[in-house]
C-alpha atoms as a PDB file:
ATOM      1  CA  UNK A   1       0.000   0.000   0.000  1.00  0.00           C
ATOM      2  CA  UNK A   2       1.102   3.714  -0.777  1.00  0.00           C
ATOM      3  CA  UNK A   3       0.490   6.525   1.866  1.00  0.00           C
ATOM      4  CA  UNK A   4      -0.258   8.681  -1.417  1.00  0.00           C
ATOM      5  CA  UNK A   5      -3.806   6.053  -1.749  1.00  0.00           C
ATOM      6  CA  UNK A   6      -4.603   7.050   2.145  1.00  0.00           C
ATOM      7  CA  UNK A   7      -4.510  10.932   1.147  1.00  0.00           C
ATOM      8  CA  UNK A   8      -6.990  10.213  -1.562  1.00  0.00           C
ATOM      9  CA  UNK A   9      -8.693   8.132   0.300  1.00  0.00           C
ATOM     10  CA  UNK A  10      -9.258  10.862   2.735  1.00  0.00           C
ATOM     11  CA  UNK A  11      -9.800  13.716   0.281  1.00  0.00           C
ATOM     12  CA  UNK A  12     -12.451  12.065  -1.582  1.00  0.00           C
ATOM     13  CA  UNK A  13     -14.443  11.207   2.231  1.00  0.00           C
ATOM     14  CA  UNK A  14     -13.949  15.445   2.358  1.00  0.00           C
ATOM     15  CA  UNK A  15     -14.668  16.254  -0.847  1.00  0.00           C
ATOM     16  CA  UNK A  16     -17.435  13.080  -2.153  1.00  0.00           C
ATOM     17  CA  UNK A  17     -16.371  14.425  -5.610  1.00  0.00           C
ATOM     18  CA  UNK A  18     -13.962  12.513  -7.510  1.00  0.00           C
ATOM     19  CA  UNK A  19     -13.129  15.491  -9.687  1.00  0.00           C
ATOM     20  CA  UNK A  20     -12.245  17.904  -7.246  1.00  0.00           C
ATOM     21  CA  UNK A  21     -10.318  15.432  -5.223  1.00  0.00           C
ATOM     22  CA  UNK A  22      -8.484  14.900  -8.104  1.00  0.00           C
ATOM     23  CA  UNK A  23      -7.868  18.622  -8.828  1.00  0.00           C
ATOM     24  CA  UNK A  24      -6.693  18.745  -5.248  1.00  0.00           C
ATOM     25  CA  UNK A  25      -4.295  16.155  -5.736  1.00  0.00           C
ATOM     26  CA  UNK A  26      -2.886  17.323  -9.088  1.00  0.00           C
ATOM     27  CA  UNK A  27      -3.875  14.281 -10.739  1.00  0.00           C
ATOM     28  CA  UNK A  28      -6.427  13.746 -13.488  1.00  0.00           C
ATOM     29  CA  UNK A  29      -9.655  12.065 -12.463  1.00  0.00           C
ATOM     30  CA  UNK A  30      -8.597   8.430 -14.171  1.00  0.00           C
ATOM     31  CA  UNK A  31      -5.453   8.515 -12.385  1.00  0.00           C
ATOM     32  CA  UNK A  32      -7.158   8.992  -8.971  1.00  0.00           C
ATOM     33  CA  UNK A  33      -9.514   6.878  -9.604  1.00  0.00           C
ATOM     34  CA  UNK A  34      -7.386   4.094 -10.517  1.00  0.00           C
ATOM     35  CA  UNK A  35      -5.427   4.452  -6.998  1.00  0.00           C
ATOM     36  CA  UNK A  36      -8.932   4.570  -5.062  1.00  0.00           C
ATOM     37  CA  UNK A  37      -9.368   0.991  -6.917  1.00  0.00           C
ATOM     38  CA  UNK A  38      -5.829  -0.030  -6.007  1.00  0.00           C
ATOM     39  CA  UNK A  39      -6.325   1.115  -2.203  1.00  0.00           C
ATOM     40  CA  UNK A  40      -9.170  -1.277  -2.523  1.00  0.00           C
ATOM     41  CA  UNK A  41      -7.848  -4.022  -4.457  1.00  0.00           C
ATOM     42  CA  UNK A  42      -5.004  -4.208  -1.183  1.00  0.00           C
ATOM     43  CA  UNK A  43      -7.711  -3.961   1.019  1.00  0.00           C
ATOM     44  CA  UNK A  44      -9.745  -6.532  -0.388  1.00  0.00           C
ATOM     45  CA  UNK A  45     -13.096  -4.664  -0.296  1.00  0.00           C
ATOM     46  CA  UNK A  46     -15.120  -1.918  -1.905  1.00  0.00           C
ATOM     47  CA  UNK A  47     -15.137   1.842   0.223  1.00  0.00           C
ATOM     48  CA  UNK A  48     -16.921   3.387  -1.874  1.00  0.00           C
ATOM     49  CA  UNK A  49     -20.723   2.540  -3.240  1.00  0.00           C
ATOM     50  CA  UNK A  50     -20.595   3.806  -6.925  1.00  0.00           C
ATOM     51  CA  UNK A  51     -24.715   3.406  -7.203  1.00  0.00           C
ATOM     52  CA  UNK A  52     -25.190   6.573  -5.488  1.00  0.00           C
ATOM     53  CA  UNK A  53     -24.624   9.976  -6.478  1.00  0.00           C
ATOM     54  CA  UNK A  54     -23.053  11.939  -5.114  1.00  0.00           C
ATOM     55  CA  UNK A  55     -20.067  10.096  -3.865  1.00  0.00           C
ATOM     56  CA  UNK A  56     -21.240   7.986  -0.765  1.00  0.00           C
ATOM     57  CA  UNK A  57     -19.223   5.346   1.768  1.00  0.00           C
ATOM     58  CA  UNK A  58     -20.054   1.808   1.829  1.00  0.00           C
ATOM     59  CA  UNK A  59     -20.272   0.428   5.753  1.00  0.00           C
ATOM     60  CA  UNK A  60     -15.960  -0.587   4.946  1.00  0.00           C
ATOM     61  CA  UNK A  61     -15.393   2.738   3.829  1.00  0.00           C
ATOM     62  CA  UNK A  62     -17.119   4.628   6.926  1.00  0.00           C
ATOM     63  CA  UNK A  63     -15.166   2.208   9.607  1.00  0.00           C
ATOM     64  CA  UNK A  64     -11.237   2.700   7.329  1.00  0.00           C
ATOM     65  CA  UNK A  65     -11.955   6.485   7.173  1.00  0.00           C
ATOM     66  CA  UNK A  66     -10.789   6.336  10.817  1.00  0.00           C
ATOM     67  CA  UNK A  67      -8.310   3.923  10.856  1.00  0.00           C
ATOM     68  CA  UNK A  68      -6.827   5.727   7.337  1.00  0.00           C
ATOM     69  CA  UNK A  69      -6.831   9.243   9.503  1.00  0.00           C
ATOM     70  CA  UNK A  70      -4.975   7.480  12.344  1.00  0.00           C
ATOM     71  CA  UNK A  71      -2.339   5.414  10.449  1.00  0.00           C
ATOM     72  CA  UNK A  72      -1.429   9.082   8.271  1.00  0.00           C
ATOM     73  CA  UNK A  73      -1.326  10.777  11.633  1.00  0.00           C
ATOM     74  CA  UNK A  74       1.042   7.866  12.787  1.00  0.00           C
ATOM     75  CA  UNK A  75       3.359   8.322   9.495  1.00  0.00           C
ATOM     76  CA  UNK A  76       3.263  11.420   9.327  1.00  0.00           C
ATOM     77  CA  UNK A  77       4.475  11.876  12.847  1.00  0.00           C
ATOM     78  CA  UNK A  78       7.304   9.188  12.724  1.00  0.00           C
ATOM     79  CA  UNK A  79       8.482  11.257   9.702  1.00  0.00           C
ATOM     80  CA  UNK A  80       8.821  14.630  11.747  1.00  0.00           C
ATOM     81  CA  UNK A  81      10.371  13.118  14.342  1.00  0.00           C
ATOM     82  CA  UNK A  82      13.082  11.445  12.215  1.00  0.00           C
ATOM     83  CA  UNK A  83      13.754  14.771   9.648  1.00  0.00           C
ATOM     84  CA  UNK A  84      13.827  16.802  13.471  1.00  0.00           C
ATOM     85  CA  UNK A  85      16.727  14.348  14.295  1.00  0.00           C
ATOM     86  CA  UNK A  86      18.730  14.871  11.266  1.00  0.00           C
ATOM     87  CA  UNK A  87      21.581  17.781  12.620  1.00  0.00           C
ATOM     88  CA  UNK A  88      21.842  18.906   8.953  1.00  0.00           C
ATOM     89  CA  UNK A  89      17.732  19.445   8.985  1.00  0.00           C
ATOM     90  CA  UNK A  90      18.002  23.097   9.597  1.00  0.00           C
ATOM     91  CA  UNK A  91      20.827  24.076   7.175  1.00  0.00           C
ATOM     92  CA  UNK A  92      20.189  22.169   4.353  1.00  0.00           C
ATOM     93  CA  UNK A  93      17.671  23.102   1.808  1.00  0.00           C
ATOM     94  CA  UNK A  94      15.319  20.194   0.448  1.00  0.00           C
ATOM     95  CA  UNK A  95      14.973  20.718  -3.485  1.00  0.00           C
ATOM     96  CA  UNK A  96      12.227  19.411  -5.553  1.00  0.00           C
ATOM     97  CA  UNK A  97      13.217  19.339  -8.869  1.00  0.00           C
ATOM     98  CA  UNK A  98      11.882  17.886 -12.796  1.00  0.00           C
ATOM     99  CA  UNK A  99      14.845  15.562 -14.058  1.00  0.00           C
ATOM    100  CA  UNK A 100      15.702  17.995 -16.968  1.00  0.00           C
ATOM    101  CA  UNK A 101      15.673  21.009 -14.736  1.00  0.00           C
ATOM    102  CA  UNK A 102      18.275  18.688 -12.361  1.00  0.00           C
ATOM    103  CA  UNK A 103      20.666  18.342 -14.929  1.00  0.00           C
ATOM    104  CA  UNK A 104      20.552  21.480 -16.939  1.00  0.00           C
ATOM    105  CA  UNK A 105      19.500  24.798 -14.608  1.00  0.00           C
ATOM    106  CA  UNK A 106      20.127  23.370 -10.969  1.00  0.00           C
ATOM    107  CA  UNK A 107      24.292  23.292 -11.297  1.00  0.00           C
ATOM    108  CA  UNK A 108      24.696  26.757 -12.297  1.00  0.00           C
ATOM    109  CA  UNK A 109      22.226  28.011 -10.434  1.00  0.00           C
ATOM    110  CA  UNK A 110      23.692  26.374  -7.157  1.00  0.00           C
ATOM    111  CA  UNK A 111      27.112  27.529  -8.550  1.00  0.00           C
ATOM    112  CA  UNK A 112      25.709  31.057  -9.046  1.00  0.00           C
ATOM    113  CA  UNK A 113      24.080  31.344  -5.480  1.00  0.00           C
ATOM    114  CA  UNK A 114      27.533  30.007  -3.823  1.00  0.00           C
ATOM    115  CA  UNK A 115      29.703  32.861  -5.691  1.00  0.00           C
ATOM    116  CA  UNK A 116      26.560  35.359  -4.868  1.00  0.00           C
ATOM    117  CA  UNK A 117      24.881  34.102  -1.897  1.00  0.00           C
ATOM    118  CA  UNK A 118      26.617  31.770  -0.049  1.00  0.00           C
ATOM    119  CA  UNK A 119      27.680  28.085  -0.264  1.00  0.00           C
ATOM    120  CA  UNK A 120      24.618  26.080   0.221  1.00  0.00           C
ATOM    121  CA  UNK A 121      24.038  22.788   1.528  1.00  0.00           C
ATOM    122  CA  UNK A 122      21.139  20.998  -0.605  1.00  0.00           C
ATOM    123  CA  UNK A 123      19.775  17.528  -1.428  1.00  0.00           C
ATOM    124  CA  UNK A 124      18.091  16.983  -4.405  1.00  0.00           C
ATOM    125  CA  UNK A 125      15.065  15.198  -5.449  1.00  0.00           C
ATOM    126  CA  UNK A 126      14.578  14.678  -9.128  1.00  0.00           C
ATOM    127  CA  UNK A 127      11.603  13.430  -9.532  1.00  0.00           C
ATOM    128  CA  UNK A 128       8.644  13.849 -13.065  1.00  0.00           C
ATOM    129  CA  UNK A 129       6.687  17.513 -12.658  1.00  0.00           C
ATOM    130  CA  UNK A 130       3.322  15.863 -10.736  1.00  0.00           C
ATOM    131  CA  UNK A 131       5.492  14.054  -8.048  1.00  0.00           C
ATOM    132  CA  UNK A 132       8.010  17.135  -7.184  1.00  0.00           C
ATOM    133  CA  UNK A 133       4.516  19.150  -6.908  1.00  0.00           C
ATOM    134  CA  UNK A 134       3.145  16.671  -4.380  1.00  0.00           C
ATOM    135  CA  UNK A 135       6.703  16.712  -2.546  1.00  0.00           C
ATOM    136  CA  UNK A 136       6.194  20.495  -1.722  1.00  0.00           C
ATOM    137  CA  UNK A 137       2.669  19.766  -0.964  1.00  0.00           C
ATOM    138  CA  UNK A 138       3.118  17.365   1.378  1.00  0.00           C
ATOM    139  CA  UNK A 139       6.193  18.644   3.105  1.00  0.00           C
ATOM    140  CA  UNK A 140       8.957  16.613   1.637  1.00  0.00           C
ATOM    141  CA  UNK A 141      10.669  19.239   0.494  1.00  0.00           C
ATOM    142  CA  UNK A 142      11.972  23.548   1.077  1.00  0.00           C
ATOM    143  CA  UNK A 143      11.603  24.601  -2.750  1.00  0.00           C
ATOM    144  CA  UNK A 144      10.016  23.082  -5.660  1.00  0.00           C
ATOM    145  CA  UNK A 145      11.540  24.338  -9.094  1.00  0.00           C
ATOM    146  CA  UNK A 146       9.866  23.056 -11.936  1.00  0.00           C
ATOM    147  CA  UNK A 147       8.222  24.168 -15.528  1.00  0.00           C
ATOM    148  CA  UNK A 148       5.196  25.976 -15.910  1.00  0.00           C
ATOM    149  CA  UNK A 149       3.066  27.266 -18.545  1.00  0.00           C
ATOM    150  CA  UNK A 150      -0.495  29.105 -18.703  1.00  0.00           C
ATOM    151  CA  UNK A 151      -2.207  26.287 -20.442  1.00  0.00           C
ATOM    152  CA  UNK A 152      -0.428  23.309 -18.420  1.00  0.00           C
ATOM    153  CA  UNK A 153      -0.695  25.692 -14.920  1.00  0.00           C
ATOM    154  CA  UNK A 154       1.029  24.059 -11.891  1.00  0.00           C
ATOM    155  CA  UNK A 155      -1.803  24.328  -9.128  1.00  0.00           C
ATOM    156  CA  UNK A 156      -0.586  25.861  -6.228  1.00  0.00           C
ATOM    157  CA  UNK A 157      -2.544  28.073  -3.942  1.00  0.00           C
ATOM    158  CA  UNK A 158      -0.937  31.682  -4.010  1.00  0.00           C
ATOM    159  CA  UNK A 159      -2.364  32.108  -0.648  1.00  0.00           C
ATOM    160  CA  UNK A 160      -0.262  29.557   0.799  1.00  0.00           C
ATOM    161  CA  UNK A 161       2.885  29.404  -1.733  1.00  0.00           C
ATOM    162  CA  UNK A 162       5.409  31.661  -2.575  1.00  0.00           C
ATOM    163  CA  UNK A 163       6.697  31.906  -5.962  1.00  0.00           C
ATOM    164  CA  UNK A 164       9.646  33.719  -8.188  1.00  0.00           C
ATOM    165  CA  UNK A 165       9.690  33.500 -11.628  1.00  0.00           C
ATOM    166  CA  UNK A 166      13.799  31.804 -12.024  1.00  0.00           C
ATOM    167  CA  UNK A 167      14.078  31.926 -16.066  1.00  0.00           C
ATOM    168  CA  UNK A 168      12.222  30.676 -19.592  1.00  0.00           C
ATOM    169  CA  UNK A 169      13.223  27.637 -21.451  1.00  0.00           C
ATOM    170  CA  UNK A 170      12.419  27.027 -24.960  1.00  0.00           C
ATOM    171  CA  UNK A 171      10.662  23.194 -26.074  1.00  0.00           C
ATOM    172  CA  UNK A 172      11.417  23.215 -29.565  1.00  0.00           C
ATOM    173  CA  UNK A 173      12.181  19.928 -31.903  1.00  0.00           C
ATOM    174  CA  UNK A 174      15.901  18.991 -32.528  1.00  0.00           C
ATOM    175  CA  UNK A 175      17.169  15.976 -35.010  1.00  0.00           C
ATOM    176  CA  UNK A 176      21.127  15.056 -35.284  1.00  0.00           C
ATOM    177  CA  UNK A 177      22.319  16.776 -38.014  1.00  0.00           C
ATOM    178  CA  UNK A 178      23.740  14.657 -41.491  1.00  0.00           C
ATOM    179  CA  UNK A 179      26.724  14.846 -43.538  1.00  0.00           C
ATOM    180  CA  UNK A 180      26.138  18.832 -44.588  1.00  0.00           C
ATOM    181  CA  UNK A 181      24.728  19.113 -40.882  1.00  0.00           C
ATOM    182  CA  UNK A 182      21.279  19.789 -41.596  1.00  0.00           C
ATOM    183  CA  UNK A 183      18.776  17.764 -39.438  1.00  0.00           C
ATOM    184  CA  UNK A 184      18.368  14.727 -40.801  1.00  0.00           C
ATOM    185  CA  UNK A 185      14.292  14.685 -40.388  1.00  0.00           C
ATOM    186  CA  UNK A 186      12.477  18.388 -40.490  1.00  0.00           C
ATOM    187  CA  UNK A 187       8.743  19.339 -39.529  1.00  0.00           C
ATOM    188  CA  UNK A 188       6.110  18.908 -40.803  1.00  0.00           C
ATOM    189  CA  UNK A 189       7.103  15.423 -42.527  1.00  0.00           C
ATOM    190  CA  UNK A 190       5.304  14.140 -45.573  1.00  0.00           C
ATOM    191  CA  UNK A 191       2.147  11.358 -45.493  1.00  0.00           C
ATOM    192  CA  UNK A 192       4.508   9.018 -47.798  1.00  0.00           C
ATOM    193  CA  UNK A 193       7.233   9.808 -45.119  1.00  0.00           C
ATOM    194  CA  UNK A 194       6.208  10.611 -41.854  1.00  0.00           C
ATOM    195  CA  UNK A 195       9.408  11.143 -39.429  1.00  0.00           C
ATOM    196  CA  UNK A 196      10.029   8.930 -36.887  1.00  0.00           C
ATOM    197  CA  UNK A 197       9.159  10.588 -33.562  1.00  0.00           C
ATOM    198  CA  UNK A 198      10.456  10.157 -30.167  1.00  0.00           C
ATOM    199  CA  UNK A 199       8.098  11.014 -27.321  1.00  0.00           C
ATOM    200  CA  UNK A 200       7.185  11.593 -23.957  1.00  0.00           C
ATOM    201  CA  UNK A 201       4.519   9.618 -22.021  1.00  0.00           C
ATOM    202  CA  UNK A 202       1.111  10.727 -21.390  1.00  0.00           C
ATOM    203  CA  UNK A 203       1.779  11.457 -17.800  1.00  0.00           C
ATOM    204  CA  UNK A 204       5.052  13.476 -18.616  1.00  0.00           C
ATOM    205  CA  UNK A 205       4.463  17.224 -18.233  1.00  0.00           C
ATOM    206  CA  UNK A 206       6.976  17.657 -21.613  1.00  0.00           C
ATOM    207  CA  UNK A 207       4.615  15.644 -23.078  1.00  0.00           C
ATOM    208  CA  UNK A 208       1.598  17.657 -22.353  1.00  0.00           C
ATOM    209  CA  UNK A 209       3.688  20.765 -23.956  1.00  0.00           C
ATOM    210  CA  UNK A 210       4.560  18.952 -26.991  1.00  0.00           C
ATOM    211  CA  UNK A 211       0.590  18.235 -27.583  1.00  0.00           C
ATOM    212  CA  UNK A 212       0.298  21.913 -27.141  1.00  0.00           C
ATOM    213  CA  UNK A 213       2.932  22.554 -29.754  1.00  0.00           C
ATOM    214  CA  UNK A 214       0.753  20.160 -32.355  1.00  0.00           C
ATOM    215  CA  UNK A 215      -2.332  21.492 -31.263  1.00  0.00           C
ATOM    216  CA  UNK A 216      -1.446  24.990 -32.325  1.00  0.00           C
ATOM    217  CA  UNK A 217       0.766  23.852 -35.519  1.00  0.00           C
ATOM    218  CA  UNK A 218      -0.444  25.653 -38.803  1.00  0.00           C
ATOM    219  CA  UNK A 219       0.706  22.921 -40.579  1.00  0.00           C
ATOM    220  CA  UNK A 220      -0.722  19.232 -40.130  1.00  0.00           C
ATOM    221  CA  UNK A 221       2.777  17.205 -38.875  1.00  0.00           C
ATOM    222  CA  UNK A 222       2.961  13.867 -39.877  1.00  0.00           C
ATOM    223  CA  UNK A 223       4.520  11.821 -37.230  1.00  0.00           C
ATOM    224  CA  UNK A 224       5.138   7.989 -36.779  1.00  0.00           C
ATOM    225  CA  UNK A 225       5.595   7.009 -33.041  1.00  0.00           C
ATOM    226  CA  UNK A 226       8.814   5.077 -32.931  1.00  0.00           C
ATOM    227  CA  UNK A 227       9.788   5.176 -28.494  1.00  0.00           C
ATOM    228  CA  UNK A 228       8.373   7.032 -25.615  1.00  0.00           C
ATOM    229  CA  UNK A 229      10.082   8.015 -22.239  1.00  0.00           C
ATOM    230  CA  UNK A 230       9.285  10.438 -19.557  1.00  0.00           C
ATOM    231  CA  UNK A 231      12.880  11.623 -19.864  1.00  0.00           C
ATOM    232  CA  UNK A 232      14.290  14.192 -21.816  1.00  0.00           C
ATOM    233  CA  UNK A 233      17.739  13.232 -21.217  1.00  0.00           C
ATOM    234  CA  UNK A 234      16.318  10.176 -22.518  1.00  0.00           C
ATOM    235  CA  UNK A 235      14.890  11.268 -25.761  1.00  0.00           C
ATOM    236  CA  UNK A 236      17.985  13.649 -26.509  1.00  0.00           C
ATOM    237  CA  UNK A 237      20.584  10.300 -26.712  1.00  0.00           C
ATOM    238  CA  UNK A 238      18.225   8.660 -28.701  1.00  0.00           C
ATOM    239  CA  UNK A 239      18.291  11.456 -31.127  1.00  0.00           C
ATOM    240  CA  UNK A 240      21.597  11.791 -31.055  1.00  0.00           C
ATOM    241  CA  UNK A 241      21.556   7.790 -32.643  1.00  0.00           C
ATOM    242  CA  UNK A 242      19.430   8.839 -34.998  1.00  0.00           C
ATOM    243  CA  UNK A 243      17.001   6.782 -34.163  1.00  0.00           C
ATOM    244  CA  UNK A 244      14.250   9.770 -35.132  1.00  0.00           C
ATOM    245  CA  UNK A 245      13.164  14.067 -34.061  1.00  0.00           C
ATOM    246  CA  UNK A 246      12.148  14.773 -30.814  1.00  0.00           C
ATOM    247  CA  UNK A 247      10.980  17.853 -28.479  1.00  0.00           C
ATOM    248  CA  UNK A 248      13.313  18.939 -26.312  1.00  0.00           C
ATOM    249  CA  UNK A 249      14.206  21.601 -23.268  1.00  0.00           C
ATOM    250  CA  UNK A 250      16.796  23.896 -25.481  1.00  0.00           C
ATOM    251  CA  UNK A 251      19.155  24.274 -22.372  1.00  0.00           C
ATOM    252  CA  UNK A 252      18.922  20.123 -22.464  1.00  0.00           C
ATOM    253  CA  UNK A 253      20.980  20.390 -25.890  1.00  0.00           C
ATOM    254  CA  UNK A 254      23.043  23.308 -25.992  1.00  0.00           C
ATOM    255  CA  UNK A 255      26.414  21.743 -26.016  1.00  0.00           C
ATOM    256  CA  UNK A 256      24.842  19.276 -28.907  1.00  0.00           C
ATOM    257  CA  UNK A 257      24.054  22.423 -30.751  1.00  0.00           C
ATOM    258  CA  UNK A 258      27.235  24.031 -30.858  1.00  0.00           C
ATOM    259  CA  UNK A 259      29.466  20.798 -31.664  1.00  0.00           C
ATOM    260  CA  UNK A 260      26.820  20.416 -34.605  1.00  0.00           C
ATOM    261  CA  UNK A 261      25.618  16.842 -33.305  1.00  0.00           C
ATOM    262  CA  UNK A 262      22.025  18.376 -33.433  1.00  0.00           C
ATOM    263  CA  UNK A 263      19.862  20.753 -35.130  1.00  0.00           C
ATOM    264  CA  UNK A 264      16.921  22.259 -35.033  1.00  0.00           C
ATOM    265  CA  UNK A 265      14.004  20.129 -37.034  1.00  0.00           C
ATOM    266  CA  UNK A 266      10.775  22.923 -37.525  1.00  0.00           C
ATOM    267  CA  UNK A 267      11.871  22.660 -41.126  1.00  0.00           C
ATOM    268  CA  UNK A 268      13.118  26.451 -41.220  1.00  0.00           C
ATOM    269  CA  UNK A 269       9.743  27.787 -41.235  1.00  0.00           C
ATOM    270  CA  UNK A 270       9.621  27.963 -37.405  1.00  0.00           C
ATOM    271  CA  UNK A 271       5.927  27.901 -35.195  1.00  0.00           C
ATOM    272  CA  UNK A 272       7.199  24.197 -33.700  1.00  0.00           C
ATOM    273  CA  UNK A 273       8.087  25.691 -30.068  1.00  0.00           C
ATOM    274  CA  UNK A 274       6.750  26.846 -27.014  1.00  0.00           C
ATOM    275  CA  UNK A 275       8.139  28.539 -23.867  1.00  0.00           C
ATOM    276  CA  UNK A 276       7.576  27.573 -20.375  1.00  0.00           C
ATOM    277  CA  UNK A 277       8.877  29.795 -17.503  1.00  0.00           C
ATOM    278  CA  UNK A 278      11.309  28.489 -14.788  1.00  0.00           C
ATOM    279  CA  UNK A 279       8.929  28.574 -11.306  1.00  0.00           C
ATOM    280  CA  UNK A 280      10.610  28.700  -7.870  1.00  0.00           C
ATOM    281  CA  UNK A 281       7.673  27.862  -5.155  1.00  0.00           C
ATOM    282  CA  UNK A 282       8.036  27.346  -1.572  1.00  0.00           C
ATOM    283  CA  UNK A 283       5.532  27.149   1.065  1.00  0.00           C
ATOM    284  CA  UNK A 284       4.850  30.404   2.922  1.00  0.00           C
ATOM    285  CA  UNK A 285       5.991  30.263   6.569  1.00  0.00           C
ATOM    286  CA  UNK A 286       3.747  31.085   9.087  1.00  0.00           C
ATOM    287  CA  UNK A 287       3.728  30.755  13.138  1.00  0.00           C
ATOM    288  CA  UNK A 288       2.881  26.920  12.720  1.00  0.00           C
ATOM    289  CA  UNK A 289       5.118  25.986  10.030  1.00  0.00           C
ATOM    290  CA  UNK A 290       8.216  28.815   9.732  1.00  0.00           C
ATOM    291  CA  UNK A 291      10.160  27.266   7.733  1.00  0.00           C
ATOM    292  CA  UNK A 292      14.285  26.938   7.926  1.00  0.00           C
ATOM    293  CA  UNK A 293      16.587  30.019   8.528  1.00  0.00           C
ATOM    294  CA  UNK A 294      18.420  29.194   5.746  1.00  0.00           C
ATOM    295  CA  UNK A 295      15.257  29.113   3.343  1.00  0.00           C
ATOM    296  CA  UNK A 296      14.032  32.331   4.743  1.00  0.00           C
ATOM    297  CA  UNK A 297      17.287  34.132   4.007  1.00  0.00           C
ATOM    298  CA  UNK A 298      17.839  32.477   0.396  1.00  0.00           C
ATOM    299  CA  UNK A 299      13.994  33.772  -0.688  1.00  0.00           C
ATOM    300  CA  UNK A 300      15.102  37.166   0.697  1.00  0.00           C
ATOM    301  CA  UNK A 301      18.020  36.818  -1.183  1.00  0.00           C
ATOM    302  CA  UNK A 302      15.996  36.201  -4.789  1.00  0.00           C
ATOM    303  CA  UNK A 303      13.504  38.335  -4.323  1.00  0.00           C
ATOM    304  CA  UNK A 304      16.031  41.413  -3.853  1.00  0.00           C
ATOM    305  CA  UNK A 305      17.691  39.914  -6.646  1.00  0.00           C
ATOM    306  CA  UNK A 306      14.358  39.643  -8.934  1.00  0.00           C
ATOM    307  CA  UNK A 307      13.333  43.468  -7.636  1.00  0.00           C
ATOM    308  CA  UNK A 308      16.498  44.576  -9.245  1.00  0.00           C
ATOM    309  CA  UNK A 309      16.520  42.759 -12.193  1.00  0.00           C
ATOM    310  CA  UNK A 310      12.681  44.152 -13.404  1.00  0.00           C
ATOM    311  CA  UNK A 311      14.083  47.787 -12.299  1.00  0.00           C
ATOM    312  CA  UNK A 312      17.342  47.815 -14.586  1.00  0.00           C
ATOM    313  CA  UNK A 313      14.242  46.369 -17.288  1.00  0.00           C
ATOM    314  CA  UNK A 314      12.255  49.435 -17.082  1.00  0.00           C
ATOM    315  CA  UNK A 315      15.008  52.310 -16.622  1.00  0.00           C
ATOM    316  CA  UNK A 316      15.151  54.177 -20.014  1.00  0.00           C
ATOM    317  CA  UNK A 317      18.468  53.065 -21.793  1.00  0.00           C
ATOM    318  CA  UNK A 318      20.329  56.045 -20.751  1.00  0.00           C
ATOM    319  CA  UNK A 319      19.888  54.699 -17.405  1.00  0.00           C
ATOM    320  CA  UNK A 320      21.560  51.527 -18.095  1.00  0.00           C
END
């Protein structure tokens, strides 16, 4: 069993709405649903009675509501006790971070803060877009840094999160380049010769962005599925074997792009891209949760940073 089936569990007793539960858990309403039926399926009977509308308990659901409150209040509580015995607890910061992010923006940024800030101790959790969301969410972690768009929103209360906007990163399609180093497949592809296409998984927030990029395409692409991963790193060394075009983070393939292993595939004609900002969240502090010194004093840090940044934007040139 996974604690994660408990908190739904427990949501959908608050809510008796499976779609707002799932909102609440920053799933979509299949996915939740499917864990309700695995919590089930381990517990060998049905909780909830889906003859009735709205949402109702059977007589088994009504008796594990309490023992599921209990046994998250017991987990819960074995887990604060054990991060409030770790010495480092209070001056290390907790990151939350998408694998591409991980391996692209979080090493200069850390290298950045430690020549501007001060040298930081950090652990890192990279981890897909939904579960470094639920990390912040459920206290696993100080800051969550991860993609967002306006269309593919991360849902976070502002009333109770923080945020700084940290950068913008391009999605755009890249192919390794041939013997003259032009890609060696270009957008849109022909219906005689659709390009081979490397992918993301449905549940892969990359993925989502690339539909977007489709969606919107004044051209019709034609496309033949070859592999799937929720990885860019992933997709980017498969490219780089040729093996077929794929969408990637542009700060994921800069070094590619300047030895000439890869190119950009929207055929020249451009419109194949989309930008995503860079989000920094963390959880506001308040008198019952305040947070670490050291995360307090870092936000400070970026915010003065951010405040002078969008002043030096707006002073007239002779200004600058």
């Amino acid at each position: 069993m996974e604690t994660k089936w408990l908190e739904d569990f427990i949501s959908l007793v608050e809510t008796n709405n499976f779609s707002r539960s799932a909102a609440l858990r920053h799933v979509t309403q299949p996915a939740f649903s499917r864990r309700i039926q695995s919590l089930e399926n381990w517990l060998g009977t049905d909780l909830i009675d889906r003859t009735s509308y709205p949402t109702r308990l059977t007589s088994a659901g009504i008796v594990f509501y309490e023992q599921a409150l209990e046994m998250l209040a017991q987990i819960n509580g074995a887990r604060d006790m054990m991060r409030n015995k770790r010495a480092a607890a209070l001056t290390s910061i907790d990151l939350a971070v998408p694998h591409t992010l991980s391996l692209t923006f979080v090493p200069k940024w850390l290298s950045a803060l430690e020549h501007d800030f001060a040298p930081i101790k950090s652990r890192l959790m990279a981890l897909n877009v939904h579960d470094a969301v639920l990390q912040l969410v459920e206290g696993g972690c100080d800051l969550l840094l991860c993609y967002h768009h306006p269309r593919q929103p991360v849902q976070l209360d502002p009333g109770r999160y923080d945020m700084l906007v940290m950068g913008r990163e391009a999605l755009r399609p890249y192919a390794r380049c041939d013997k003259t180093r032009a890609p060696a497949y270009a957008l849109p592809g022909a219906p005689d010769a659709p390009l081979p296409f490397l992918s993301y998984t449905n549940n892969a927030y990359l993925g989502r962005m690339v539909d977007l990029i489709l969606g919107d395409a004044k051209q019709h692409p034609y496309l033949d599925p070859r592999y799937e991963t929720d990885m860019a790193e992933g997709l980017k060394m498969m490219v780089l074997e040729g093996r077929g075009m794929a969408f990637l983070p542009e700060s994921a393939v800069t070094r590619e792009l300047k030895q000439k292993q890869l190119a950009c595939a929207d055929g020249g004609s451009g419109g194949w891209e989309i930008e995503m900002e860079i989000r920094l969240y963390r959880e506001r502090p308040s008198p019952q949760r305040r947070g670490k010194p050291i995360v307090e004093r870092l936000w400070e840090f970026l915010e003065m940073q951010q405040k002078k940044a969008n002043r030096k934007r707006r002073a007239p040139v002779s200004e600058r």
